[in-house]
C-alpha atoms as a PDB file:
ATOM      1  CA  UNK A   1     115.610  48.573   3.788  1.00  0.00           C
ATOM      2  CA  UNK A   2     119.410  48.783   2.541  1.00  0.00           C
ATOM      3  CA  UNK A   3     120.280  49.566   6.429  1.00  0.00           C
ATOM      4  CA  UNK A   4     118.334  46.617   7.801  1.00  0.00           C
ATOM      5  CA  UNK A   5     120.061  44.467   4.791  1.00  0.00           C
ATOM      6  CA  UNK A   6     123.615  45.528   5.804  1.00  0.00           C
ATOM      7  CA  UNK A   7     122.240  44.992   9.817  1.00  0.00           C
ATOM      8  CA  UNK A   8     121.143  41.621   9.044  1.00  0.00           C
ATOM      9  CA  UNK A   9     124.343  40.324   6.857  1.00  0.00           C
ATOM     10  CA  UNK A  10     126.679  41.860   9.620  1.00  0.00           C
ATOM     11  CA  UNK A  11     124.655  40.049  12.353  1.00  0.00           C
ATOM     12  CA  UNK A  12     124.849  36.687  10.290  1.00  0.00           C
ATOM     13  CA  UNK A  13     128.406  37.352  10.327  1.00  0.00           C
ATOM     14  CA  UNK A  14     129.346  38.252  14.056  1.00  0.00           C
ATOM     15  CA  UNK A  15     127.299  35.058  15.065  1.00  0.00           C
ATOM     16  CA  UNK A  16     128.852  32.979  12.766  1.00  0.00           C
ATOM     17  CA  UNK A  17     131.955  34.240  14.571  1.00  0.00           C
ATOM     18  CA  UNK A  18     130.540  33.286  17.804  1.00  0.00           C
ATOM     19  CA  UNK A  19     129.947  37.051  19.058  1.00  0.00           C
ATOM     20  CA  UNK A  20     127.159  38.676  20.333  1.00  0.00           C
ATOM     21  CA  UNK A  21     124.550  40.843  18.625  1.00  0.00           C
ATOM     22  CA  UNK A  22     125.128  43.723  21.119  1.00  0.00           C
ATOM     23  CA  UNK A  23     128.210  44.675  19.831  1.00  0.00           C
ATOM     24  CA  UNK A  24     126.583  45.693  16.560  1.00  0.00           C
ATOM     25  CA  UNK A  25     126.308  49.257  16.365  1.00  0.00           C
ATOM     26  CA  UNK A  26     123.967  50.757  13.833  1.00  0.00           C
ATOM     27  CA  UNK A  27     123.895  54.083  12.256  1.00  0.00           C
ATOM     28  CA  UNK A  28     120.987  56.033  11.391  1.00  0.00           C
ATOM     29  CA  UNK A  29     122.367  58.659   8.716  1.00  0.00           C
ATOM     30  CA  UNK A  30     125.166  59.027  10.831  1.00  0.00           C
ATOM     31  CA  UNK A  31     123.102  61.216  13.421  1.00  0.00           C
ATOM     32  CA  UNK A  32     123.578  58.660  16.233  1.00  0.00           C
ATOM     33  CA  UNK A  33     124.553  55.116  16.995  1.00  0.00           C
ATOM     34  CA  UNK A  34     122.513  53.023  19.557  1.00  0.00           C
ATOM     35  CA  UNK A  35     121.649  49.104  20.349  1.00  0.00           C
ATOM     36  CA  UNK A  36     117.786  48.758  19.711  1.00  0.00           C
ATOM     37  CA  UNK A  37     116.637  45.781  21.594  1.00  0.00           C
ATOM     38  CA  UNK A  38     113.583  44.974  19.250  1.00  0.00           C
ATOM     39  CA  UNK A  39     115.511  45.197  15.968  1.00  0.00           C
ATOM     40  CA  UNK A  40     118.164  42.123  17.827  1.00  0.00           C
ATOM     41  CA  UNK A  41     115.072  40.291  18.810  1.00  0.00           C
ATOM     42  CA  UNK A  42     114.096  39.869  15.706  1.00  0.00           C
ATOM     43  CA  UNK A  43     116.965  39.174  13.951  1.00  0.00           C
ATOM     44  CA  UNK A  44     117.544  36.418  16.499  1.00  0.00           C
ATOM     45  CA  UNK A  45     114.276  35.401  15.449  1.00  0.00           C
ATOM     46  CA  UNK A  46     114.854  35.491  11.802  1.00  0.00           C
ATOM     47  CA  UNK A  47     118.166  33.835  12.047  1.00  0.00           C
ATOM     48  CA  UNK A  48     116.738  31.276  14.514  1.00  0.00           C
ATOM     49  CA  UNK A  49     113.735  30.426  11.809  1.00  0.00           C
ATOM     50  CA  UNK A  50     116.215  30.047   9.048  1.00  0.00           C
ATOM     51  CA  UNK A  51     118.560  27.566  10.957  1.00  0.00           C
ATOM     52  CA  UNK A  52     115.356  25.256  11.733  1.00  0.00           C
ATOM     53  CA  UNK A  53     114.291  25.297   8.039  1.00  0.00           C
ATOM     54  CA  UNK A  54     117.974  24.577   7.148  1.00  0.00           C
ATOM     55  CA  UNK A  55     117.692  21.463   9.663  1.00  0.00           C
ATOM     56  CA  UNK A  56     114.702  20.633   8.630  1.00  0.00           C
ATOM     57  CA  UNK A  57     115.606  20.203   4.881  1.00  0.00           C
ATOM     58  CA  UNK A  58     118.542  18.436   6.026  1.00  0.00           C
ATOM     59  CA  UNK A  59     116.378  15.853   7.620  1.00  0.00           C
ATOM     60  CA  UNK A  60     114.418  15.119   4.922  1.00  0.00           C
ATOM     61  CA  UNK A  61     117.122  14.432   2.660  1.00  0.00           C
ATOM     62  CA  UNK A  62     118.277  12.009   5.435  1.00  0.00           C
ATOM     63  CA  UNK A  63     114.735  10.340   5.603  1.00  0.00           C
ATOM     64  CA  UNK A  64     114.598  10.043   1.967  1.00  0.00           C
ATOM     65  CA  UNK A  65     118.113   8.164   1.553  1.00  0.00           C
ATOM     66  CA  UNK A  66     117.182   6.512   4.714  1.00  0.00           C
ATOM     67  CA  UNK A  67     114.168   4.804   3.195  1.00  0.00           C
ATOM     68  CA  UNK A  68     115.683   3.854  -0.288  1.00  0.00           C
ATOM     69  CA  UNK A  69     118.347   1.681   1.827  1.00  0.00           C
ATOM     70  CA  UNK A  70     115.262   0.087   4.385  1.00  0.00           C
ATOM     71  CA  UNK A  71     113.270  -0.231   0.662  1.00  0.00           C
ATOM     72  CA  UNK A  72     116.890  -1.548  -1.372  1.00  0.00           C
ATOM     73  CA  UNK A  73     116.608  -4.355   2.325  1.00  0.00           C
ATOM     74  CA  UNK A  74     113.152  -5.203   2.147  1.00  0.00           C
ATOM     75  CA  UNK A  75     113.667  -6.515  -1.203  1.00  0.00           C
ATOM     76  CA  UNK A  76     116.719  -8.197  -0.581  1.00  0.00           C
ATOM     77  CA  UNK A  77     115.143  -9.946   2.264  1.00  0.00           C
ATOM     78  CA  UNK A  78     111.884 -11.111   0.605  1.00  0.00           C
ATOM     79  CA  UNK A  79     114.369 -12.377  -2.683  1.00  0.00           C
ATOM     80  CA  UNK A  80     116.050 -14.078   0.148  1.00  0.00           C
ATOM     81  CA  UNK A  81     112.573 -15.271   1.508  1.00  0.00           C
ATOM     82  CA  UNK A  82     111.632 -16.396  -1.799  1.00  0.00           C
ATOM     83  CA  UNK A  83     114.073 -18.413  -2.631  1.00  0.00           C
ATOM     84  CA  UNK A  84     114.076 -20.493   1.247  1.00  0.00           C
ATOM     85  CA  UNK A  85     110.557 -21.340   0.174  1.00  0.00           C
ATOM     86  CA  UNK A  86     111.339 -22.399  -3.264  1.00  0.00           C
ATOM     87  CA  UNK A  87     113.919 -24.602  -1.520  1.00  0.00           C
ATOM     88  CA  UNK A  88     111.445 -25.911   1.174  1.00  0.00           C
ATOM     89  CA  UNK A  89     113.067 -23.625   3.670  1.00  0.00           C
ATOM     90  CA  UNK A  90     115.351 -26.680   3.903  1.00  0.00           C
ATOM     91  CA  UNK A  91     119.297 -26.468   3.493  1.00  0.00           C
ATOM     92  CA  UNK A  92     120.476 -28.869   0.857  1.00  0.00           C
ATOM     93  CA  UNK A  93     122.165 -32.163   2.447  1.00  0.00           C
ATOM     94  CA  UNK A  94     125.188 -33.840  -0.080  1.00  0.00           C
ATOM     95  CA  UNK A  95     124.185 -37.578  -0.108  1.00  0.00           C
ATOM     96  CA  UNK A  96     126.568 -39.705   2.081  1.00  0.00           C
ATOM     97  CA  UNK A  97     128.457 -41.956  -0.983  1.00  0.00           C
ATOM     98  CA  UNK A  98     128.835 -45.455   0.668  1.00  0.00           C
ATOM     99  CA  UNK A  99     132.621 -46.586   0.150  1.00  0.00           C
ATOM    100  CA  UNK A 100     133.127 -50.424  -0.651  1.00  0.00           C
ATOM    101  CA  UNK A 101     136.328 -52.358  -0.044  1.00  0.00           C
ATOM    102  CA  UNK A 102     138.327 -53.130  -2.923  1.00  0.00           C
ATOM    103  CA  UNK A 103     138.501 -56.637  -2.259  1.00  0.00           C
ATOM    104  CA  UNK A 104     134.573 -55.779  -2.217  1.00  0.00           C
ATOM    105  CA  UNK A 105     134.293 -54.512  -5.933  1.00  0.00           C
ATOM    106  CA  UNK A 106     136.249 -57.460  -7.195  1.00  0.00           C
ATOM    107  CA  UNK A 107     133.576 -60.218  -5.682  1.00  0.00           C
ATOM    108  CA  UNK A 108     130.698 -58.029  -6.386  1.00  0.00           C
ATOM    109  CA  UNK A 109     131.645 -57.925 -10.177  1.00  0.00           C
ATOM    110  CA  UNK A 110     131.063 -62.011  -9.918  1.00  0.00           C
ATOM    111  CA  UNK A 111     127.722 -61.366  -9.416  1.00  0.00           C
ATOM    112  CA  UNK A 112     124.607 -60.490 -12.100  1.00  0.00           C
ATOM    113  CA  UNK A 113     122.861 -57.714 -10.157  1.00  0.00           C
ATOM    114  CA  UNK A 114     120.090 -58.270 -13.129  1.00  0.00           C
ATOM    115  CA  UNK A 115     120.074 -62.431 -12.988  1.00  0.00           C
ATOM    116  CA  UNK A 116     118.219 -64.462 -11.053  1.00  0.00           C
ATOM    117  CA  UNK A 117     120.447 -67.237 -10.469  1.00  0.00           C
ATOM    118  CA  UNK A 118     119.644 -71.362  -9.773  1.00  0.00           C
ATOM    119  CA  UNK A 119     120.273 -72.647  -6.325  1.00  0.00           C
ATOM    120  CA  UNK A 120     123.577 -74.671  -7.901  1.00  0.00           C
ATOM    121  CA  UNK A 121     124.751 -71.525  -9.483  1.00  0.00           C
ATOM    122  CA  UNK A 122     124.147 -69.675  -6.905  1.00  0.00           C
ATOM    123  CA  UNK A 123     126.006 -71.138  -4.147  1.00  0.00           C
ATOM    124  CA  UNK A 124     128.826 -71.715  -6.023  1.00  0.00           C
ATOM    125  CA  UNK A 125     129.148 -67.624  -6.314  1.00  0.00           C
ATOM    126  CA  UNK A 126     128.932 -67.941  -2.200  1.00  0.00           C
ATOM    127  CA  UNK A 127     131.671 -69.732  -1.864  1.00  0.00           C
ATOM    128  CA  UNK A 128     133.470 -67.509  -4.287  1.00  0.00           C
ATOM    129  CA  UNK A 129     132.131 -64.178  -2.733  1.00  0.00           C
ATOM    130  CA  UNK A 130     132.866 -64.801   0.843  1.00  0.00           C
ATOM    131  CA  UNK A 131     134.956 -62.259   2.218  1.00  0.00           C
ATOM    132  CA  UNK A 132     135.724 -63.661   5.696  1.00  0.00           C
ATOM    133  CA  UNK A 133     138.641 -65.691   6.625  1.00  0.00           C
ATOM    134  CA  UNK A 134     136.696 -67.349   9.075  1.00  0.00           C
ATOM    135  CA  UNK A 135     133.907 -70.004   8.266  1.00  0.00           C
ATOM    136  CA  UNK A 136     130.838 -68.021   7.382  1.00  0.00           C
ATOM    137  CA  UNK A 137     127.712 -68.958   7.069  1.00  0.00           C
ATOM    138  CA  UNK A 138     125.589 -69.382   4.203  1.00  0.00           C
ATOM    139  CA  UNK A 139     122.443 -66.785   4.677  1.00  0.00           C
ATOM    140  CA  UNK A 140     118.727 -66.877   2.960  1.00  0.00           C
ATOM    141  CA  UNK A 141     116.263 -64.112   3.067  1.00  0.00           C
ATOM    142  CA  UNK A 142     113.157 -64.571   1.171  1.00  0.00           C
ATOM    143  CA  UNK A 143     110.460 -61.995   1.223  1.00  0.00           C
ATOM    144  CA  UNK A 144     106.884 -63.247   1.580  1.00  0.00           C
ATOM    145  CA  UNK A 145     103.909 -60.616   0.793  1.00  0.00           C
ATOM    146  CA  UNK A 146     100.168 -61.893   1.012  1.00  0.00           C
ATOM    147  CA  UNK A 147      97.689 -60.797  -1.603  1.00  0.00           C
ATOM    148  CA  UNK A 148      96.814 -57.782   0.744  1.00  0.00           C
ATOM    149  CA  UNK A 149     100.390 -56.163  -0.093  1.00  0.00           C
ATOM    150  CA  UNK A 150     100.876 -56.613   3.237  1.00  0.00           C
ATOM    151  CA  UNK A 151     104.110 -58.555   4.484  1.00  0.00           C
ATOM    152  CA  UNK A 152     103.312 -62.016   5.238  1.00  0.00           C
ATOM    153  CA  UNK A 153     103.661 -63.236   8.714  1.00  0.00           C
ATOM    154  CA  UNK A 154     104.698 -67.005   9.081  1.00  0.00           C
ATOM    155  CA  UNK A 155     106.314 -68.972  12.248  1.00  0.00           C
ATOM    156  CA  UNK A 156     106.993 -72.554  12.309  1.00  0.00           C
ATOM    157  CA  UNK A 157     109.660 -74.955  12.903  1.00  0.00           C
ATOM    158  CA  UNK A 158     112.171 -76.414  10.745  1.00  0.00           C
ATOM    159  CA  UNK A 159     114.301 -79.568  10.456  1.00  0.00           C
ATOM    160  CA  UNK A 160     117.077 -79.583   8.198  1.00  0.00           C
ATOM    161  CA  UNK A 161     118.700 -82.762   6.716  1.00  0.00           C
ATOM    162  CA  UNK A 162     121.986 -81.577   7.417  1.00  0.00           C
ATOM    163  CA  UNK A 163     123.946 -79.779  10.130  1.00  0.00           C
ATOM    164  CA  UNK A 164     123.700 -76.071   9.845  1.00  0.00           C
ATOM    165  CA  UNK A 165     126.647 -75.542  11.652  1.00  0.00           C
ATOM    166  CA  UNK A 166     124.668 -73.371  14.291  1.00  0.00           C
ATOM    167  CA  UNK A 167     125.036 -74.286  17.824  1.00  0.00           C
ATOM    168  CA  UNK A 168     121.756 -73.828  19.495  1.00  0.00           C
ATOM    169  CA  UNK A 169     121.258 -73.666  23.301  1.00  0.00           C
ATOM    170  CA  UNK A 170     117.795 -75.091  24.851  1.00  0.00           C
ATOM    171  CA  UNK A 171     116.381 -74.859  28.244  1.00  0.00           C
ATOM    172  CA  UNK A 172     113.325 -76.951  29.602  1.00  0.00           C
ATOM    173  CA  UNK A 173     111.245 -74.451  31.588  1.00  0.00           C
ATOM    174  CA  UNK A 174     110.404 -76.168  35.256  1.00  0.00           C
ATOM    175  CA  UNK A 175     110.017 -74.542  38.482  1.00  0.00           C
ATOM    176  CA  UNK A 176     113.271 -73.767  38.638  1.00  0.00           C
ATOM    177  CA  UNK A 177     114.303 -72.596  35.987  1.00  0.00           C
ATOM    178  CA  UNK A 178     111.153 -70.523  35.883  1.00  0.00           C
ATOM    179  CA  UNK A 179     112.269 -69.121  39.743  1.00  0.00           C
ATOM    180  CA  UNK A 180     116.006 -68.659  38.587  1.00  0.00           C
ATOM    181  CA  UNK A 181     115.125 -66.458  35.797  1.00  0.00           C
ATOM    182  CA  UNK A 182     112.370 -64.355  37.549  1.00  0.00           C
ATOM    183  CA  UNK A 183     115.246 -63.900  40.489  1.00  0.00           C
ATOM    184  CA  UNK A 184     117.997 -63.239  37.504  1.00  0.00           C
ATOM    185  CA  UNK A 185     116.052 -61.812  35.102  1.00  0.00           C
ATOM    186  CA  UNK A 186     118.227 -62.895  32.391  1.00  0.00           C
ATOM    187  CA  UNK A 187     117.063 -65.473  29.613  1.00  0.00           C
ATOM    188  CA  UNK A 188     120.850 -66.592  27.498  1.00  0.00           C
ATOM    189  CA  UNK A 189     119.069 -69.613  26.063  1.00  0.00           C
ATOM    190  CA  UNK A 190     118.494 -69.897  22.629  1.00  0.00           C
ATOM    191  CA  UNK A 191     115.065 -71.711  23.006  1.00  0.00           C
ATOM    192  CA  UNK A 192     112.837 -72.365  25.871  1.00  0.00           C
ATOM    193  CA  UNK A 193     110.406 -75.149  25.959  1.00  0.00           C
ATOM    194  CA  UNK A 194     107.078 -75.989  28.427  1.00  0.00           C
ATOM    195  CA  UNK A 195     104.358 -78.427  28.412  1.00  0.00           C
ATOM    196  CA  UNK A 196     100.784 -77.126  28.014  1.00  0.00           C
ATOM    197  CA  UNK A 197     100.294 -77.897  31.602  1.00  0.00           C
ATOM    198  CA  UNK A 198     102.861 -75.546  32.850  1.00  0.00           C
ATOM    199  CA  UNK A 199     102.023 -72.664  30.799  1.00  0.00           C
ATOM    200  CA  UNK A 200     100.370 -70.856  33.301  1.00  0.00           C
ATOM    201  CA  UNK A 201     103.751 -71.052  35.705  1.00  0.00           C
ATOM    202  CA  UNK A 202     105.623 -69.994  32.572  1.00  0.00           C
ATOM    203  CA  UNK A 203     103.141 -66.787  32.352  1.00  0.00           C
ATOM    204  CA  UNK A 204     104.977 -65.108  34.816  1.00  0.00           C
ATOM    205  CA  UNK A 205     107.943 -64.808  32.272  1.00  0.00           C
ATOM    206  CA  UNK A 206     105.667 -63.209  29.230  1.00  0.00           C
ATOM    207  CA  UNK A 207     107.483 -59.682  30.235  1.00  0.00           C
ATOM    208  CA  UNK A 208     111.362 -61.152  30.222  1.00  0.00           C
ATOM    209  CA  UNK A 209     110.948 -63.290  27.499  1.00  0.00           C
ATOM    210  CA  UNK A 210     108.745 -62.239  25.581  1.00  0.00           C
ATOM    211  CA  UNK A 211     110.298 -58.879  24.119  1.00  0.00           C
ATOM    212  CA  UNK A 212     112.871 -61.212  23.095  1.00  0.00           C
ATOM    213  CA  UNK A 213     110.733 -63.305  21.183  1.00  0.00           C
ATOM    214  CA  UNK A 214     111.555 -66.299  23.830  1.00  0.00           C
ATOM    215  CA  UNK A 215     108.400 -66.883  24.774  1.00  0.00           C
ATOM    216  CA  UNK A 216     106.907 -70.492  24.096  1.00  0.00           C
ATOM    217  CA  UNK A 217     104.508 -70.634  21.387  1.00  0.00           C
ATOM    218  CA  UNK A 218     102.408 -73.418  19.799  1.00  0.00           C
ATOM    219  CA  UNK A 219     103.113 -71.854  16.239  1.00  0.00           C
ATOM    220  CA  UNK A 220     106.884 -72.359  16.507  1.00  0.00           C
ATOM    221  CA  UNK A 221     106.470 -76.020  18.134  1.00  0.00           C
ATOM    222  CA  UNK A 222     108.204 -74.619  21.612  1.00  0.00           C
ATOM    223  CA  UNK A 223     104.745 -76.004  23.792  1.00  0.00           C
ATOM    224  CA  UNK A 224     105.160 -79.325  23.339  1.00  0.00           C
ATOM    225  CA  UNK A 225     103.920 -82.749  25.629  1.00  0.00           C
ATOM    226  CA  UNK A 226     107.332 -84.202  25.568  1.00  0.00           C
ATOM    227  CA  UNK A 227     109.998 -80.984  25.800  1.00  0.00           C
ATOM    228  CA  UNK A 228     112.794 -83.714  25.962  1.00  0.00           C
ATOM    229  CA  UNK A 229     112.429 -85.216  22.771  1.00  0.00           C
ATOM    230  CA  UNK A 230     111.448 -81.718  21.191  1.00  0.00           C
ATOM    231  CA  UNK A 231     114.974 -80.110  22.677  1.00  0.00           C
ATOM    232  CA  UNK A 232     116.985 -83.441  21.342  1.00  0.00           C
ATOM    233  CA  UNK A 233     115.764 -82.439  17.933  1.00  0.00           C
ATOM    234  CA  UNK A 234     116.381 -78.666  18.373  1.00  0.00           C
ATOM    235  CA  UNK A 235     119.913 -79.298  19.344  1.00  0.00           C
ATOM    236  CA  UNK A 236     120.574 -82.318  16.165  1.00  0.00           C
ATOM    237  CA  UNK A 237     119.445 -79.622  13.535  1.00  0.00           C
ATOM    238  CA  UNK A 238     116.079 -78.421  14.027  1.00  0.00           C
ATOM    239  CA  UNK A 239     115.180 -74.960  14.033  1.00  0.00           C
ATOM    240  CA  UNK A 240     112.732 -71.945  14.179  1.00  0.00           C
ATOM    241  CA  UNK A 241     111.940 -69.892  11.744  1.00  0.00           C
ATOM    242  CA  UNK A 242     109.735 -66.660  11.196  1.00  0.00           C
ATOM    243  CA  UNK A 243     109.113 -63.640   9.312  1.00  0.00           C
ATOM    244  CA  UNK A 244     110.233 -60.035  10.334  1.00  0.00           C
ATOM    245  CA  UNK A 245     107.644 -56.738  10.197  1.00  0.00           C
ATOM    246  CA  UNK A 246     108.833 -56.477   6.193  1.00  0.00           C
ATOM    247  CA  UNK A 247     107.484 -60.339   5.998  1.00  0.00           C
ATOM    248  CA  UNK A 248     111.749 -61.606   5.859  1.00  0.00           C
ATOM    249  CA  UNK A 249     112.385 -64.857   6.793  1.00  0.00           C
ATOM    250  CA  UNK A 250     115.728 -65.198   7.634  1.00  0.00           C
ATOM    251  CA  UNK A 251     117.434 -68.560   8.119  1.00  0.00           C
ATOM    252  CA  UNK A 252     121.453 -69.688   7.688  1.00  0.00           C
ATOM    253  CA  UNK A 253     121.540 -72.960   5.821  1.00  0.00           C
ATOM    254  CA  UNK A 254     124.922 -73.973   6.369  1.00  0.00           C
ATOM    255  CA  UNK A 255     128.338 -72.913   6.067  1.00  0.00           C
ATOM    256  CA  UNK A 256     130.835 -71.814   3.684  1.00  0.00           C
ATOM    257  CA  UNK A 257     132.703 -74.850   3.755  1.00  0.00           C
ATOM    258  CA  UNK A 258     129.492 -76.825   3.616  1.00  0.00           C
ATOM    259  CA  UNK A 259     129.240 -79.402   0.968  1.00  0.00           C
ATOM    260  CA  UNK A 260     127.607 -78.019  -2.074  1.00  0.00           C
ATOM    261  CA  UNK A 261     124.648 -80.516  -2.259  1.00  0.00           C
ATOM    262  CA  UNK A 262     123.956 -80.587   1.556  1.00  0.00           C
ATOM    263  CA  UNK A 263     123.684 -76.577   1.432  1.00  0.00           C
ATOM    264  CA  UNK A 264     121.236 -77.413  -1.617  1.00  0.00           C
ATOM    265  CA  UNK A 265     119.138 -80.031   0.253  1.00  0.00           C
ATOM    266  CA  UNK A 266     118.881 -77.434   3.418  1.00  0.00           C
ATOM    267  CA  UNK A 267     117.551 -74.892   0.685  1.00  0.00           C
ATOM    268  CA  UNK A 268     114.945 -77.016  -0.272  1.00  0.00           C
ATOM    269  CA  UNK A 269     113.938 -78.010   3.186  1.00  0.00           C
ATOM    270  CA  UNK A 270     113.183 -74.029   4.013  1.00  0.00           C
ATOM    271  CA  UNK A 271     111.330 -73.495   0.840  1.00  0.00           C
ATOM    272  CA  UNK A 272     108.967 -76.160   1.472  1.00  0.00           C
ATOM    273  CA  UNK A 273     108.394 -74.839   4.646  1.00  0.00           C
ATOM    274  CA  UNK A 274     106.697 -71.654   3.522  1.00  0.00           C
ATOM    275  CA  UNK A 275     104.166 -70.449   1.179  1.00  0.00           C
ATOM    276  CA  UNK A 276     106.730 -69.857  -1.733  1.00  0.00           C
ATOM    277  CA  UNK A 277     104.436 -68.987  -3.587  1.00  0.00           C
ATOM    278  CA  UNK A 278     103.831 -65.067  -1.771  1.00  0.00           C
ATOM    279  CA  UNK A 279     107.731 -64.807  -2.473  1.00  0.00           C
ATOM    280  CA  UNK A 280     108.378 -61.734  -4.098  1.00  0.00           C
ATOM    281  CA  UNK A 281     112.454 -61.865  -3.598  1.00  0.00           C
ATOM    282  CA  UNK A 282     114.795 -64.867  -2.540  1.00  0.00           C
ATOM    283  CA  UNK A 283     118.562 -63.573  -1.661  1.00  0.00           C
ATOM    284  CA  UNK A 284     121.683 -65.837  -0.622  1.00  0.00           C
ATOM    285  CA  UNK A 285     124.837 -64.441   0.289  1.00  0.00           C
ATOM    286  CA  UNK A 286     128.106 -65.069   2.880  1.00  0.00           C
ATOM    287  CA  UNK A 287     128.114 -63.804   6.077  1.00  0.00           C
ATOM    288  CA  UNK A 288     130.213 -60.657   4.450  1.00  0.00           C
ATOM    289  CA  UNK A 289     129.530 -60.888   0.969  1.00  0.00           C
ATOM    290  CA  UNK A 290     127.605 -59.255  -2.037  1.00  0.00           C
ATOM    291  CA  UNK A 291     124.089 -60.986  -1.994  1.00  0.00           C
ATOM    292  CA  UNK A 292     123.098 -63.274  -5.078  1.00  0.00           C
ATOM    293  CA  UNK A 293     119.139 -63.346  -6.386  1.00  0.00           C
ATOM    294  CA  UNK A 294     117.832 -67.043  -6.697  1.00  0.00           C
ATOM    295  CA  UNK A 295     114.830 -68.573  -9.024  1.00  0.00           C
ATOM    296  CA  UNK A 296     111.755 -69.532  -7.558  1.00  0.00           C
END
């Protein structure tokens, strides 16, 4: 057994040297020396089983790290996971911070956000408020919502007892006019008026004017049996008024420059106008300008 210990060390070391098993000589108690073919097979053999179980131990040790890193990721991930659910799976947005003109702050700090002012009062913080160095108007926006919850819708027409300083342009719907803006498809007026008799000419306009909310209606007083008069009146002062999807009525009163007590009389016109009483907010304010809250 010592020979084939010494045969098998020396052949470990020749092929580790990169040479061949044949030129390993062996001698058998020094009688002879000869290259037996079965004893190199087998050492091949041997050597060849030891270098897969080497590998093969190798490989596990590789699988084994391997998986500790895929397990160390997996739990990285699903922490990562975690915490995108916890969030919504949503990245965070920074609010936008809306930035206000100095000359802004100053006339806002005028104005009581937690006071509900009197008409007087309040148009006197208009005029002060303004921001415009033209001649801006003097805006109301009351809020009407019906014992539903639901925002109140109103239409009607209004005449003021003093100029509102609003230009309003008025066409008379005939044949003509009726042809010109079927042909044109344009509608610049401000207001169009008809008889009841011609309504069914003025039909053939529903789809031009009506997404501009042009379209004659009895509510608003624009289907009338003398147009004339009606479009003298519209163009002295009188005007339309109605309330948005949120149940807003918006309506300009005046101007800046307006006379205090004419601007007050105007007020008092719209608010007679509508059911007050379903008004949950009444604003004024300037064309640009921090808006004021009124009394009832």
């Amino acid at each position: 057994m010592a020979d084939l210990d010494e045969l098998l060390k020396s052949a470990e070391e020749t092929l580790g040297k990169g040479g061949d098993l044949g030129e390993i000589e062996t001698d058998h108690h020094g009688k002879e020396k000869s290259h037996e073919k079965d004893q190199k097979s087998n050492i091949e053999e041997e050597i060849k089983q030891a270098r897969i179980k080497a590998n093969e131990a190798a490989e596990e040790e590789v699988e084994i790290e391997s998986g500790e890193t895929i397990e160390t990721e997996e739990k990285a991930s699903k922490a990562k996971s975690t915490k995108a659910k916890g969030d919504g799976g949503k990245k965070s947005k920074k609010a936008k911070v809306k930035v206000r003109s100095g000359k802004y702050v100053k006339a806002l700090e005028l104005v009581d956000k937690n006071k509900k002012y009197t008409i007087a009062e309040a148009l006197e913080l208009v005029k002060k408020t303004s921001l415009t160095k033209f001649d801006g108007n003097v805006e109301v926006h009351i809020r009407l919502i019906g014992k539903s919850g639901k925002p109140e819708q109103v239409r009607g027409m209004i005449s003021y007892p003093h100029t509102t300083g609003k230009k309003v342009s008025v066409e008379i719907l005939d044949e003509a006019t009726i042809e010109e803006i079927i042909k044109s498809g344009k509608a610049d007026a401000d207001v169009y008026l008809t008889t009841p008799a011609d309504m069914p000419k003025v039909a053939k306009l529903a789809r031009i004017l009506g997404p501009k909310g042009k379209m004659p209606n009895p509510k608003s007083g624009t289907i009338t049996l003398d147009p004339a008069k009606t479009k003298a009146e519209l163009e002295g002062g009188r005007a339309e008024f109605k309330s948005d999807s949120y149940g807003i009525v918006h309506q300009i009163i005046g101007k800046v420059s307006g006379k205090a007590e004419e601007l007050a009389a105007n007020y008092k016109a719209l608010v007679v106008s509508l059911p007050i009483e379903k008004a949950v907010s009444i604003n004024i304010s300037a064309t640009m300008g921090p808006s004021i809250k009124i009394q009832k």
